[in-house]
N, C-alpha and C. Protein backbone atom coordinates (compact mmCIF):
# COMPACT_ATOMS: atom_id res chain seq x y z
N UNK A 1 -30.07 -0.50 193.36
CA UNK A 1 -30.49 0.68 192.65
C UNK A 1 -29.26 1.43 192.14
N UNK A 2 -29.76 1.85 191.09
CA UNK A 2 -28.30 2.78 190.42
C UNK A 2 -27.96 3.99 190.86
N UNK A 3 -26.95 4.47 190.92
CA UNK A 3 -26.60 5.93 191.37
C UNK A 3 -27.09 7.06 189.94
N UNK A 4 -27.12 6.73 188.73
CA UNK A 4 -27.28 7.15 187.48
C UNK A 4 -28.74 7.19 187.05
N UNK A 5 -29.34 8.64 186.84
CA UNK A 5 -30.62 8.74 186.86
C UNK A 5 -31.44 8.44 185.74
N UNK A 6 -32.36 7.65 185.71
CA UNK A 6 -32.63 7.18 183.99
C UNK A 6 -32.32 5.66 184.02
N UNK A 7 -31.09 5.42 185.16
CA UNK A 7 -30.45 4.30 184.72
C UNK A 7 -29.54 3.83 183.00
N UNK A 8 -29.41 5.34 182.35
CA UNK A 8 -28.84 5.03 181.20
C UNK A 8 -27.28 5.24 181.55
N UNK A 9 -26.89 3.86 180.85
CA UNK A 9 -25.42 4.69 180.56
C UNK A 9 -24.66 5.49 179.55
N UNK A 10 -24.37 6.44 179.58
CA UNK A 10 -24.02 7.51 179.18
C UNK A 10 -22.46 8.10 179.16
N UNK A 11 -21.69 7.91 178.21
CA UNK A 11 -19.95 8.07 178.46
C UNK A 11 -19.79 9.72 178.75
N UNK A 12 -18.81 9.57 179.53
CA UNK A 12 -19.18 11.71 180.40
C UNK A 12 -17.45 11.88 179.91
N UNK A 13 -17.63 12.67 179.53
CA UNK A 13 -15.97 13.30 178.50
C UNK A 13 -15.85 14.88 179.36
N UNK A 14 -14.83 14.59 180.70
CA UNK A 14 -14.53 16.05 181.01
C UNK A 14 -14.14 17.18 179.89
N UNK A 15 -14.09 18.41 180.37
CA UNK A 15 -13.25 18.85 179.39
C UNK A 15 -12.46 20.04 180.31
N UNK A 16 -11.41 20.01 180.29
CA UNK A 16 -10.93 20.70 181.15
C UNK A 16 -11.07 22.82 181.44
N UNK A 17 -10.91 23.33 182.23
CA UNK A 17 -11.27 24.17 182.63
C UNK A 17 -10.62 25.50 181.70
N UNK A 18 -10.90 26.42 181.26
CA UNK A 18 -9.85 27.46 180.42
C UNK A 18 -9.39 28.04 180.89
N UNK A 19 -9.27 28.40 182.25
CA UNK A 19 -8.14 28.63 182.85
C UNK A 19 -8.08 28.39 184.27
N UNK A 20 -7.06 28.45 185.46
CA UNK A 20 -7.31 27.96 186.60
C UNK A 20 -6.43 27.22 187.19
N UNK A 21 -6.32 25.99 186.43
CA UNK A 21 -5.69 24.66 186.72
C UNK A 21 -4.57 24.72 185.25
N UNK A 22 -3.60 24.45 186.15
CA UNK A 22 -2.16 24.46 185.47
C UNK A 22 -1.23 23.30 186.17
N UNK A 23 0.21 22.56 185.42
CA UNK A 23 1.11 21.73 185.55
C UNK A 23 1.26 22.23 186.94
N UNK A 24 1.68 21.08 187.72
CA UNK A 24 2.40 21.57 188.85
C UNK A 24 3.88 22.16 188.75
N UNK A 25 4.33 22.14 189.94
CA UNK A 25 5.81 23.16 189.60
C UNK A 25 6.94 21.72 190.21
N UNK A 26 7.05 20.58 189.65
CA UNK A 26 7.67 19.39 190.16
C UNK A 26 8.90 19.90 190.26
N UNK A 27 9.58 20.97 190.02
CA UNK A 27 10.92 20.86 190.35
C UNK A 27 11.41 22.14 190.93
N UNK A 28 10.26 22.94 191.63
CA UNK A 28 10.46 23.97 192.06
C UNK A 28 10.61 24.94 191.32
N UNK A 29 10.93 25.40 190.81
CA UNK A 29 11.39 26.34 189.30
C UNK A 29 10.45 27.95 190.45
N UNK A 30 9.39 27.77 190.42
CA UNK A 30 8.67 29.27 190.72
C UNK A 30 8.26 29.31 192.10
N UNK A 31 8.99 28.54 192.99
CA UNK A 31 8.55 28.29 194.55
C UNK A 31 8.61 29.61 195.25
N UNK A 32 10.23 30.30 194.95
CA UNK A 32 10.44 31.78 195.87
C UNK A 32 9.51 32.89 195.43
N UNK A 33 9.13 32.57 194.13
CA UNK A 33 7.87 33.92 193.59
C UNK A 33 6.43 33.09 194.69
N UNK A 34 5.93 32.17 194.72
CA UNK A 34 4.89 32.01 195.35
C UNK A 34 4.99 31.78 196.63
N UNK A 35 6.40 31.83 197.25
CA UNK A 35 6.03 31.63 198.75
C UNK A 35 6.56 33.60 198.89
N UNK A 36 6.89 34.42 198.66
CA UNK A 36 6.97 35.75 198.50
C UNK A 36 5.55 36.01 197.79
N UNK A 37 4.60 35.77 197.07
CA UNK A 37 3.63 36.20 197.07
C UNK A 37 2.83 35.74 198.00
N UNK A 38 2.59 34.69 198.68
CA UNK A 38 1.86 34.17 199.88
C UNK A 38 2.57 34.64 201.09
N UNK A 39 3.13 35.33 201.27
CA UNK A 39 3.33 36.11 202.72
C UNK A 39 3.16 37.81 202.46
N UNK A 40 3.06 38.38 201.24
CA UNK A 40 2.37 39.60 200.85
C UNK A 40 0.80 39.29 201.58
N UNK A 41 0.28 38.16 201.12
CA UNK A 41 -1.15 38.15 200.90
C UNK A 41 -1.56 37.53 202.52
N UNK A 42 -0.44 37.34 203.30
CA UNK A 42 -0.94 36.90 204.71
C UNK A 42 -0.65 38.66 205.51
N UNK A 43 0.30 39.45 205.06
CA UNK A 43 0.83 40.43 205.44
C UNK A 43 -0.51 41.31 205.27
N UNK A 44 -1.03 41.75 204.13
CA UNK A 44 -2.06 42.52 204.14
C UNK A 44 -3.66 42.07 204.09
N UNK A 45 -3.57 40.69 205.02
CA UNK A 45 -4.89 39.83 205.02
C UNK A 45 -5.62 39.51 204.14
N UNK A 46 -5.44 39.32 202.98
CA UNK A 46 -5.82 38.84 201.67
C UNK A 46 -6.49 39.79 201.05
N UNK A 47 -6.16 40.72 201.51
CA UNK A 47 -6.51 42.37 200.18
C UNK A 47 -5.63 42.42 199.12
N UNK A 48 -6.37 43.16 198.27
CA UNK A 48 -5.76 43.32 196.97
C UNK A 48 -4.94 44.06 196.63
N UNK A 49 -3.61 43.82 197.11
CA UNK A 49 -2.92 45.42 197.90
C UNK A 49 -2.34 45.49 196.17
N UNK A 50 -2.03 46.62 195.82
CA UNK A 50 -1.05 46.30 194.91
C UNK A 50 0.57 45.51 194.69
N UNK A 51 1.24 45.77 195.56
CA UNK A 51 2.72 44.76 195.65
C UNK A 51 1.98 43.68 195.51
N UNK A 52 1.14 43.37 196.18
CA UNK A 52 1.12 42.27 196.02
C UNK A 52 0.64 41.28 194.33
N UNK A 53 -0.15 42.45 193.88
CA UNK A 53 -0.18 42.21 192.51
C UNK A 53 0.86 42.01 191.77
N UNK A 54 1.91 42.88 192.36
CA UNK A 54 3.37 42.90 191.44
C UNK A 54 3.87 41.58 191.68
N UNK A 55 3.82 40.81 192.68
CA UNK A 55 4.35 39.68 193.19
C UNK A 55 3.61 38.39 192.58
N UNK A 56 2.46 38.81 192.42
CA UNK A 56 1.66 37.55 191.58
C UNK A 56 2.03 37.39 190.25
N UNK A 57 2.23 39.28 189.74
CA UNK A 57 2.49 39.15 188.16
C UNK A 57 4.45 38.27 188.07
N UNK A 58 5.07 38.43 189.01
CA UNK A 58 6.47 37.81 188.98
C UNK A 58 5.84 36.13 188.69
N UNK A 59 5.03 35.86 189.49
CA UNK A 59 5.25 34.08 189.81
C UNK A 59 4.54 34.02 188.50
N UNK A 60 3.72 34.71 187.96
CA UNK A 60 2.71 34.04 186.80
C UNK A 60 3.98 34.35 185.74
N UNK A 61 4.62 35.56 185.74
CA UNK A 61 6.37 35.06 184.51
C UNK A 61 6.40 34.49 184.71
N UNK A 62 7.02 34.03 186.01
CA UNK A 62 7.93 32.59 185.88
C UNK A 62 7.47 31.24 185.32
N UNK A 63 6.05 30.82 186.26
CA UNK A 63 5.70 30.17 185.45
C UNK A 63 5.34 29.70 183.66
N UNK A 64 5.09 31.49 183.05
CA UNK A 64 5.05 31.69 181.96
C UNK A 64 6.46 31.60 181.32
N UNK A 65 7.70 31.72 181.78
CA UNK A 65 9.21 31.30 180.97
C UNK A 65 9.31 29.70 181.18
N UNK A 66 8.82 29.20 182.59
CA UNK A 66 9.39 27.75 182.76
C UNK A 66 8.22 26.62 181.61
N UNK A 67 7.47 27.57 181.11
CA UNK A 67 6.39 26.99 180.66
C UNK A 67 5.54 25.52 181.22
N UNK A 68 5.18 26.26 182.45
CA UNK A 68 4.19 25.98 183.45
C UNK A 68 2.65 25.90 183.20
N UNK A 69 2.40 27.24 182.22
CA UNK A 69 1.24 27.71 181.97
C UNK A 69 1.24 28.34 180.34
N UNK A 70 0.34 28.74 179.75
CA UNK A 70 0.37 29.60 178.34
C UNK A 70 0.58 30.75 178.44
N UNK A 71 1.22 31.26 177.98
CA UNK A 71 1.39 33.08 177.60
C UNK A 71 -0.09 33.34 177.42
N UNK A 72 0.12 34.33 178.41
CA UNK A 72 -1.21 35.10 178.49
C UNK A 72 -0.86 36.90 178.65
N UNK A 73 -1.43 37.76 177.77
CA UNK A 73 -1.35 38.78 178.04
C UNK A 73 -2.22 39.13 179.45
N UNK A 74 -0.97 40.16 180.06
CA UNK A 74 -1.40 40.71 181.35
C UNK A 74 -2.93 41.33 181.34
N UNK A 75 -3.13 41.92 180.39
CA UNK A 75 -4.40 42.41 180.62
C UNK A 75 -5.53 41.70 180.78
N UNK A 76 -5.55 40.14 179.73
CA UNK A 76 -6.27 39.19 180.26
C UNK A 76 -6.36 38.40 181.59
N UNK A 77 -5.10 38.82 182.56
CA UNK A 77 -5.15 38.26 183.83
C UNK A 77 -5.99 39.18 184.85
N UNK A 78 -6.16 40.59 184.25
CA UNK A 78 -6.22 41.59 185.33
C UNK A 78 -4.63 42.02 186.15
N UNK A 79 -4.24 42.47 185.27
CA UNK A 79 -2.39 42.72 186.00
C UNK A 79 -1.78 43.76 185.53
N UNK A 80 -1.29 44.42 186.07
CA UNK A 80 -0.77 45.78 185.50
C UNK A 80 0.28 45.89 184.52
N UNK A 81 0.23 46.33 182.83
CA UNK A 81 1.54 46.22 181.90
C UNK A 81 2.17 47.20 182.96
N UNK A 82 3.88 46.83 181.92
CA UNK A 82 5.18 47.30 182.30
C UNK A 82 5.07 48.53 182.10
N UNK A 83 5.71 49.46 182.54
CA UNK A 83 5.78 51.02 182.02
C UNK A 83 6.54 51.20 181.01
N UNK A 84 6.12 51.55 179.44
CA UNK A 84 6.69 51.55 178.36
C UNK A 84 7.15 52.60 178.46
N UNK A 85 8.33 53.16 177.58
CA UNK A 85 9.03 54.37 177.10
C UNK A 85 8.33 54.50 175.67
N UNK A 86 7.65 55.25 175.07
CA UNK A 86 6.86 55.80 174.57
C UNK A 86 7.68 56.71 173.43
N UNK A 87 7.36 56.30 172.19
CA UNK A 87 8.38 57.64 171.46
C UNK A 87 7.53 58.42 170.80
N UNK A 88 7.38 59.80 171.46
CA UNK A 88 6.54 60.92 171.08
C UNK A 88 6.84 61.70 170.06
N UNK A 89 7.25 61.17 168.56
CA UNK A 89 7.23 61.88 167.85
C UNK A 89 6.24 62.40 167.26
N UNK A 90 6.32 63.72 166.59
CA UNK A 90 4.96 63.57 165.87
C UNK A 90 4.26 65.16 167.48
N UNK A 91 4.58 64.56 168.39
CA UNK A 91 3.59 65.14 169.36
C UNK A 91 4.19 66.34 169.52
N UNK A 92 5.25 66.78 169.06
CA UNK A 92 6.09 67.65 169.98
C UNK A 92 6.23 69.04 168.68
N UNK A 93 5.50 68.82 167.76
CA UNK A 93 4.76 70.32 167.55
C UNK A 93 4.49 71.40 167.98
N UNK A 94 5.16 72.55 168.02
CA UNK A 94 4.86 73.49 168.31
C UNK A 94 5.78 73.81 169.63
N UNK A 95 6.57 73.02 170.21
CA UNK A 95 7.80 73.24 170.81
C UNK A 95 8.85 73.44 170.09
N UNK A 96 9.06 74.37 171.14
CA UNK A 96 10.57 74.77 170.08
C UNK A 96 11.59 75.15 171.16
């Protein structure tokens, strides 16, 4: 009896996942960002502490310079942007 229901055969074309699964790190390149983010995340029992966010957003650079993974804006990860310096012109009306 066949394992395949119908008994038809049918060619099955994965397609891979959109995000998730990424290159491995074969030459180490981002090891000290993920073993420093995996002892944050044993330190505060797998809560969502913030450092530890900061520590995830380091390893996901790295991987993102060693090109490990695709540039992804932070906000699509759920990750906090950088603190911009902001040029307030325009705003400062009425100071004198």
């Amino acid at each position: 009896m066949s394992a395949n229901p119908g008994n038809q055969l049918s060619p099955w074309n994965p397609t891979p996942p959109q995000r998730g699964s990424f290159p491995l790190d074969h030459f180490g390149d981002c090891t000290e960002y993920m073993q420093n983010y995996l002892k944050c995340l044993k330190l505060v029992r797998n809560e969502n502490a913030p450092n530890c966010r900061l520590l995830a957003k380091s390893y996901l650079k790295c991987r993102m310079d060693n090109e490990l993974m695709d540039r992804v804006e932070w906000d699509e990860l759920g990750l906090p942007e950088d603190k911009k310096t902001e040029n307030t012109k325009g705003n400062d009306s009425g100071k004198k």
